[in-house]
C-alpha atoms as a PDB file:
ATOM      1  CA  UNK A   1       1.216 -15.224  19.276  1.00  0.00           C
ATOM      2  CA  UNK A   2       2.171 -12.752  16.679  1.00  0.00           C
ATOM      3  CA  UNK A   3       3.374 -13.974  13.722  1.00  0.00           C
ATOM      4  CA  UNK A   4       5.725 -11.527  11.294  1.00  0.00           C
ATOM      5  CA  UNK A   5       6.496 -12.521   7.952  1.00  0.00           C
ATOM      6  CA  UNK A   6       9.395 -10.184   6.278  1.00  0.00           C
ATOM      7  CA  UNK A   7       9.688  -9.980   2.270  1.00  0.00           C
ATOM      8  CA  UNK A   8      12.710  -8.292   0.571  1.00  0.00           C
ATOM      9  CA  UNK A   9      15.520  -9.220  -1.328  1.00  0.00           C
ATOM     10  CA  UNK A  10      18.789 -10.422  -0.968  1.00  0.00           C
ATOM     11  CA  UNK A  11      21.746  -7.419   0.505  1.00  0.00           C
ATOM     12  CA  UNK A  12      18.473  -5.532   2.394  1.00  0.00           C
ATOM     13  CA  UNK A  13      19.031  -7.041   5.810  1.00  0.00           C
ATOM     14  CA  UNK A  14      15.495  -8.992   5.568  1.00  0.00           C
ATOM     15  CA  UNK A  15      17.235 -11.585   8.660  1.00  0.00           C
ATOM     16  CA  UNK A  16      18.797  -9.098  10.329  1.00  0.00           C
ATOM     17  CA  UNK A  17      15.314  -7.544  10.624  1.00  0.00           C
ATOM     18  CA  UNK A  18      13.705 -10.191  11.865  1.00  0.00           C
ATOM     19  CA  UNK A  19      16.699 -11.031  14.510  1.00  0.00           C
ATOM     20  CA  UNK A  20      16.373  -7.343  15.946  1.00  0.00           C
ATOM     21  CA  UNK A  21      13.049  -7.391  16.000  1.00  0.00           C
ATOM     22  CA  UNK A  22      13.081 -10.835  18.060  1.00  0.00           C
ATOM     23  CA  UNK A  23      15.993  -9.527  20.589  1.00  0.00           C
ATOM     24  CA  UNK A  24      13.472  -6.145  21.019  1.00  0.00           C
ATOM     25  CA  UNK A  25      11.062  -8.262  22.194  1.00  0.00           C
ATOM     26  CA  UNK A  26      13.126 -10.229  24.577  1.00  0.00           C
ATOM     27  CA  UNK A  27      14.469  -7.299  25.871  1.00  0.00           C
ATOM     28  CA  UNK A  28      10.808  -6.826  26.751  1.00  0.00           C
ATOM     29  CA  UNK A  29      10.930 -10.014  28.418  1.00  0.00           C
ATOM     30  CA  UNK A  30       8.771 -11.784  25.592  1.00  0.00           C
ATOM     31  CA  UNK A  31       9.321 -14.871  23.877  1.00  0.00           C
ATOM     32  CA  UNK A  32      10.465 -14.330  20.204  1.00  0.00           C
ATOM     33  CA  UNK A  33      12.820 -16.522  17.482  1.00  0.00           C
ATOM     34  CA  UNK A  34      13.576 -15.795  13.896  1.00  0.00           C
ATOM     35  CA  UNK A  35      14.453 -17.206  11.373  1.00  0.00           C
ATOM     36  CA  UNK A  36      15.115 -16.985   7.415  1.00  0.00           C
ATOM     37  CA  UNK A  37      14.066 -18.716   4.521  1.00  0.00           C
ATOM     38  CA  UNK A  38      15.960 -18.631   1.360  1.00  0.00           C
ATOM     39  CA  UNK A  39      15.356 -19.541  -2.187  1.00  0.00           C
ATOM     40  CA  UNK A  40      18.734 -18.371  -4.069  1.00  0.00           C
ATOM     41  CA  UNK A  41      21.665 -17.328  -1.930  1.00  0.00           C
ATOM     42  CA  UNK A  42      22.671 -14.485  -3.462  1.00  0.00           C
ATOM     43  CA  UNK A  43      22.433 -10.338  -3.805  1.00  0.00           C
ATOM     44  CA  UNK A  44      18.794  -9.199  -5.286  1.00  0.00           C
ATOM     45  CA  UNK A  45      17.560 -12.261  -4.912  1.00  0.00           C
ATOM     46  CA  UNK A  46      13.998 -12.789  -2.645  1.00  0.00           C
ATOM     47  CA  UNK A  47      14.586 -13.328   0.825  1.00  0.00           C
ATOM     48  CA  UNK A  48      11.649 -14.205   2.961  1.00  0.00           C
ATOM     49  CA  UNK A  49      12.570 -14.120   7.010  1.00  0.00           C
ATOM     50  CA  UNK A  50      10.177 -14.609  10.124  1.00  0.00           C
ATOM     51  CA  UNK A  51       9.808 -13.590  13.051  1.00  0.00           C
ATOM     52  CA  UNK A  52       7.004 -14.682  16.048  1.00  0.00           C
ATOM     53  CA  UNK A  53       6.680 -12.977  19.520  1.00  0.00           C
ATOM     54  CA  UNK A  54       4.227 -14.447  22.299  1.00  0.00           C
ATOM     55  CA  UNK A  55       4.210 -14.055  26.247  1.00  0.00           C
ATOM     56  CA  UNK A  56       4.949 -18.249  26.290  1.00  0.00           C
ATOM     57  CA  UNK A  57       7.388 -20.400  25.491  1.00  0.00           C
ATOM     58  CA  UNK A  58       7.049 -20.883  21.633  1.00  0.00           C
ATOM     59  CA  UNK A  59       7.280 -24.514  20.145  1.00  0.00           C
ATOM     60  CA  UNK A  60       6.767 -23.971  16.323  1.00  0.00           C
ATOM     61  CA  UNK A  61       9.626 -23.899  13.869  1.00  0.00           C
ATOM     62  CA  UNK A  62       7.891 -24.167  10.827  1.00  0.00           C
ATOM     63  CA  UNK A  63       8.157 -21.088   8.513  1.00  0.00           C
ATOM     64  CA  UNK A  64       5.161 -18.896   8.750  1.00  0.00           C
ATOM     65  CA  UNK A  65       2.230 -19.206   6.178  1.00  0.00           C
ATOM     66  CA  UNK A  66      -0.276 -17.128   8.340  1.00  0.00           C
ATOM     67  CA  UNK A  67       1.415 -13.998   9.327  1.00  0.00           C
ATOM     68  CA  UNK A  68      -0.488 -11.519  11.301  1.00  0.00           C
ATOM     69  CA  UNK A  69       2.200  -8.508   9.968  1.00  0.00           C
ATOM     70  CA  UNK A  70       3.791  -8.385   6.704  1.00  0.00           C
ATOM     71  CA  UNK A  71       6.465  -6.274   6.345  1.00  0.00           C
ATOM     72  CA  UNK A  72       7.887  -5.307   2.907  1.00  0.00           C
ATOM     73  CA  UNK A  73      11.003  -3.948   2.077  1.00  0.00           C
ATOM     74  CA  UNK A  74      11.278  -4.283  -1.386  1.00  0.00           C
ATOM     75  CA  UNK A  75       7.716  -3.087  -3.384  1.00  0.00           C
ATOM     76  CA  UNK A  76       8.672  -4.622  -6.577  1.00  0.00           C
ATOM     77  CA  UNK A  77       7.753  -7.952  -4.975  1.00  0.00           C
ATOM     78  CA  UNK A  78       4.408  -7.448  -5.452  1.00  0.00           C
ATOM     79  CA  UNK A  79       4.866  -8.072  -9.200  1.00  0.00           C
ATOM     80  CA  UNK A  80       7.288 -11.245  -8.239  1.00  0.00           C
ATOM     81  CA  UNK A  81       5.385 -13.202  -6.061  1.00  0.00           C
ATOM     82  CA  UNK A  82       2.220 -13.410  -3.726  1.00  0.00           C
ATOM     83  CA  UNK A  83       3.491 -11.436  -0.553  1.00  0.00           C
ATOM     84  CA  UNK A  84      -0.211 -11.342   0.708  1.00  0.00           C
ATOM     85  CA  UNK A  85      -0.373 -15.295   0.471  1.00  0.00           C
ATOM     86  CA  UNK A  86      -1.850 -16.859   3.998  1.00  0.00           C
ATOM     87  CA  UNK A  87      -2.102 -12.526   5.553  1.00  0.00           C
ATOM     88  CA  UNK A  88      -4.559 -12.473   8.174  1.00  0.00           C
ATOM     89  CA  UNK A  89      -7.133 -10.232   7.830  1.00  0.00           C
ATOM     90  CA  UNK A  90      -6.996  -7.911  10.793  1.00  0.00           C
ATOM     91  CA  UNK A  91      -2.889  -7.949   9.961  1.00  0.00           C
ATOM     92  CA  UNK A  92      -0.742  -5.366   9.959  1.00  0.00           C
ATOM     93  CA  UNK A  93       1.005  -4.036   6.581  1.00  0.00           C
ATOM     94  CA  UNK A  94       3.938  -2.389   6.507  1.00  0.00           C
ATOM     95  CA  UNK A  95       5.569  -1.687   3.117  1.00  0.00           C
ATOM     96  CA  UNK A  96       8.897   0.194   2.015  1.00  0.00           C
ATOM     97  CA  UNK A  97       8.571   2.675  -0.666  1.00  0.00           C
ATOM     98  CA  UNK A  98       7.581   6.520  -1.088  1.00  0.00           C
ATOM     99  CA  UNK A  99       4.646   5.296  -3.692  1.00  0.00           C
ATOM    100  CA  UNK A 100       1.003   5.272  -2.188  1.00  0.00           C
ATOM    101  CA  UNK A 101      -0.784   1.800  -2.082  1.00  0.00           C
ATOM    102  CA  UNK A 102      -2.533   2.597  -5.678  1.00  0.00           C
ATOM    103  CA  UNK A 103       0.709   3.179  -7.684  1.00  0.00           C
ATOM    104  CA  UNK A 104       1.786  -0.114  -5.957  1.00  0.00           C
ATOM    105  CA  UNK A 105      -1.212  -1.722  -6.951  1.00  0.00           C
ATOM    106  CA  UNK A 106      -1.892  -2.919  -4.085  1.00  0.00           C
ATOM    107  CA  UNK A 107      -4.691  -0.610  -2.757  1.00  0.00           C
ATOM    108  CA  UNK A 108      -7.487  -3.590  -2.870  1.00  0.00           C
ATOM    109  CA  UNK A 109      -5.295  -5.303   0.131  1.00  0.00           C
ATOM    110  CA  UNK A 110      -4.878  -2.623   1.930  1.00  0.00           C
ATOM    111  CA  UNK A 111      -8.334  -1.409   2.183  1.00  0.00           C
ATOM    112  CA  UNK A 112      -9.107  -4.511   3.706  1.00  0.00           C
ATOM    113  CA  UNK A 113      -6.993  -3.965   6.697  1.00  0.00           C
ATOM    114  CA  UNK A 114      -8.741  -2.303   9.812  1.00  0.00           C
ATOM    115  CA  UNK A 115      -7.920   1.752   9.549  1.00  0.00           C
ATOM    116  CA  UNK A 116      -4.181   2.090  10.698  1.00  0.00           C
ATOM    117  CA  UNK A 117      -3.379  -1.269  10.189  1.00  0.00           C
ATOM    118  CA  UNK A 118      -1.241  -0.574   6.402  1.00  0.00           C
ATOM    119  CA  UNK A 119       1.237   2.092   6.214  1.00  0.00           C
ATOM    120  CA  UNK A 120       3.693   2.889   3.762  1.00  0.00           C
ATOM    121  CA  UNK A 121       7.420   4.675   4.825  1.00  0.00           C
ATOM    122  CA  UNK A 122      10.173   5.927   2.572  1.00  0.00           C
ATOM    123  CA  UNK A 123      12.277   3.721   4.476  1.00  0.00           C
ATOM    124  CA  UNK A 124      15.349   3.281   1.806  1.00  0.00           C
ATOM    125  CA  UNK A 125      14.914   7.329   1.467  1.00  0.00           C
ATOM    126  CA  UNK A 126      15.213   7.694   5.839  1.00  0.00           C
ATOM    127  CA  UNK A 127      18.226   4.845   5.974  1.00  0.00           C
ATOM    128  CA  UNK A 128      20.191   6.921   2.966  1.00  0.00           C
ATOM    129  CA  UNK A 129      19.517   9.906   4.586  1.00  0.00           C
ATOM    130  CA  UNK A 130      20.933   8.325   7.962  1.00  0.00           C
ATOM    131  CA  UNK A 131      23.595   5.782   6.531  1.00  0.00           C
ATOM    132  CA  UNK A 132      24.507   6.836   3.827  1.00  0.00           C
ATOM    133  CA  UNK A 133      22.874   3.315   1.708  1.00  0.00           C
ATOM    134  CA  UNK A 134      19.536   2.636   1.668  1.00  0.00           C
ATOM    135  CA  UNK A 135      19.245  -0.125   3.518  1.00  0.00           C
ATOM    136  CA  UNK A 136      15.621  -0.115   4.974  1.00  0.00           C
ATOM    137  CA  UNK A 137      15.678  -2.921   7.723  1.00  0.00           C
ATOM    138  CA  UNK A 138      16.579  -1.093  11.393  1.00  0.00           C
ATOM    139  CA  UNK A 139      14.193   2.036   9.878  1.00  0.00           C
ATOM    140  CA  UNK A 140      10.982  -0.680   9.266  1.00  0.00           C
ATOM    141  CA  UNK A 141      11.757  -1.879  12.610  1.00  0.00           C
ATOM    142  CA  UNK A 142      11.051   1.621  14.101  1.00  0.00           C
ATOM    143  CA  UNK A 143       7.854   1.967  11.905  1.00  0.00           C
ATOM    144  CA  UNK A 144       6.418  -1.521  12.854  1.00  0.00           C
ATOM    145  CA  UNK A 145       7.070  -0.372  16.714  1.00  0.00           C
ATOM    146  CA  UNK A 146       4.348   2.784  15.913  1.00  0.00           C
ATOM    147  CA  UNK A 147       2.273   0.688  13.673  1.00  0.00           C
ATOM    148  CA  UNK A 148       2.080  -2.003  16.554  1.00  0.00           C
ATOM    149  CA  UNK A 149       2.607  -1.070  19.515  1.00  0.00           C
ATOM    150  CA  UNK A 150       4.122  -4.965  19.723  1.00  0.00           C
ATOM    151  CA  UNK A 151       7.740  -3.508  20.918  1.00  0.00           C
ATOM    152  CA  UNK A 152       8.572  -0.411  22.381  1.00  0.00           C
ATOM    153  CA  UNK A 153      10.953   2.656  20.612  1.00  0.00           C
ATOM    154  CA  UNK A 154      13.379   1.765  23.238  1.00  0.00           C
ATOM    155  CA  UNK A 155      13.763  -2.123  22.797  1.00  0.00           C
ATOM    156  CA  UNK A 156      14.062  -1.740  18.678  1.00  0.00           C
ATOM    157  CA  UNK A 157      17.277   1.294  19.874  1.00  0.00           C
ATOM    158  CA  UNK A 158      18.634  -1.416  22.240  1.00  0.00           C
ATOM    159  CA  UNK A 159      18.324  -4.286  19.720  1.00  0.00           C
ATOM    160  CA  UNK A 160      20.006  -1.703  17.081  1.00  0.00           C
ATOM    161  CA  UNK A 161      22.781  -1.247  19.144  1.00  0.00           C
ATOM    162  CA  UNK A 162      23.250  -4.833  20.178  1.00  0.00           C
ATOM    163  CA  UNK A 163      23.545  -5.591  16.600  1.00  0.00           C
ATOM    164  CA  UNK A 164      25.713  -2.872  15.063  1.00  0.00           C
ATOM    165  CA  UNK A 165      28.205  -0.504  16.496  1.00  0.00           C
ATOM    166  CA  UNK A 166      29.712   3.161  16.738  1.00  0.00           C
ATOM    167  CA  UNK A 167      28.661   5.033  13.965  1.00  0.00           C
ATOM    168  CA  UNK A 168      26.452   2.899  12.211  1.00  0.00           C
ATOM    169  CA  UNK A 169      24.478   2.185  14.962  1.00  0.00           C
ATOM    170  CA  UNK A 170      23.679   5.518  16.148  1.00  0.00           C
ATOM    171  CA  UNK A 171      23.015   6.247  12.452  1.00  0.00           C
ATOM    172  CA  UNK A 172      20.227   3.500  12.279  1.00  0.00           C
ATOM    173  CA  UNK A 173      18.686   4.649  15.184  1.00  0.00           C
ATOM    174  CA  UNK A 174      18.297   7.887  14.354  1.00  0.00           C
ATOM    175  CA  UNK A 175      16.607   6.500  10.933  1.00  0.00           C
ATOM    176  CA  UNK A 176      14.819   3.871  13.297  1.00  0.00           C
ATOM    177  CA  UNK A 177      13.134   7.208  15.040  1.00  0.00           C
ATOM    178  CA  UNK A 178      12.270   9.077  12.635  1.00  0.00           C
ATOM    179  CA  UNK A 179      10.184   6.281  10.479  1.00  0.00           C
ATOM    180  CA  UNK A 180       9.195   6.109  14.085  1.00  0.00           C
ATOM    181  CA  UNK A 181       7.775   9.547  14.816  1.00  0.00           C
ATOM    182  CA  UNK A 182       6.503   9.288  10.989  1.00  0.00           C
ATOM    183  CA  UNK A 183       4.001   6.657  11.564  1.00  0.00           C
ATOM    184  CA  UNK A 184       2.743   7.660  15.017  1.00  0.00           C
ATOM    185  CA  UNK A 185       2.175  11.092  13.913  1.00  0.00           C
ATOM    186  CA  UNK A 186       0.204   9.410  10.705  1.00  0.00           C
ATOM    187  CA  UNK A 187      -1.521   7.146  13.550  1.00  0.00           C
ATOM    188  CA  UNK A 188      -2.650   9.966  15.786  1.00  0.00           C
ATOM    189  CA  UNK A 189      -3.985  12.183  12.797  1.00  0.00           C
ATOM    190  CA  UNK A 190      -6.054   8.713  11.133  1.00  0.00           C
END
């Protein structure tokens, strides 16, 4: 089972992330749920969500403490709380910001991760450029589809498109594909 833990704050679409990342997977014909966990209901607040994906039936419900893929959207929760708390080593890291993993502070972490395993992606940058706001959510799910190789390109489109409409959904999969293209071309050249 793959566990996914998302960190970002309030007004980022941290459950809508997980939820499009769990209907990509069904659409795959793999077991997923998600769910969010909230501290303080309200805009800029943190918002953890999770997602887990497995070929059986899955029977947990508890949140996850032991993710196998973190996936940041906001970088200044590093200095807020421990996002690395419970991270598997092996994981996957996947963070939101156009900083490298030393101006994060965060470069010990990631140098523990098998090669490929921790990428960064301008992902707020990709959305504006797309949308119009930088909301980071649909373009992460693209770059965790590269990183992984857990869903495919097309489910994360599909799962886009269930979720939004018109416009804004062919806007956040065009952002989806390029954080996309961005992390398999860094993939192929590591």
């Amino acid at each position: 089972m793959l566990q996914i833990r998302f960190h970002g704050r309030g007004g980022q679409g941290v459950v809508t992330a997980a939820e499009m990342l769990s209907v990509a997977a069904f659409l795959e014909g793999k077991h997923a749920q998600a769910f969010p966990s909230f501290g303080s209901e309200r805009t800029g607040a943190p918002v953890v969500s999770f997602c887990r994906i497995d070929d059986k039936e899955i029977r947990l419900r508890e949140p996850i403490i032991e993710p196998d893929v973190l996936i940041v959207q906001d970088p200044t929760l590093f200095k807020v709380i421990d996002v690395f708390q419970g991270f598997k080593p092996g994981g996957y890291l996947l963070v939101n910001s156009n900083k490298s993993f030393a101006e994060l502070g965060i470069t010990e972490a990631a140098a523990k991760l098998p090669r490929g395993h921790a990428r960064i992606v301008a992902a707020s940058e990709i959305a504006h450029k797309h949308i119009g706001r930088p909301l980071p959510n649909a373009v992460l799910l693209g770059a965790f589809a590269a990183l992984s190789g857990t869903v495919q390109l097309k489910s994360v489109v599909a799962a886009i498109r269930e979720a939004f409409s018109g416009k804004i959904a062919e806007a956040n999969v065009a952002a989806a594909t390029e954080a996309y293209e961005a992390i398999a071309g860094a993939q192929a050249a590591a």
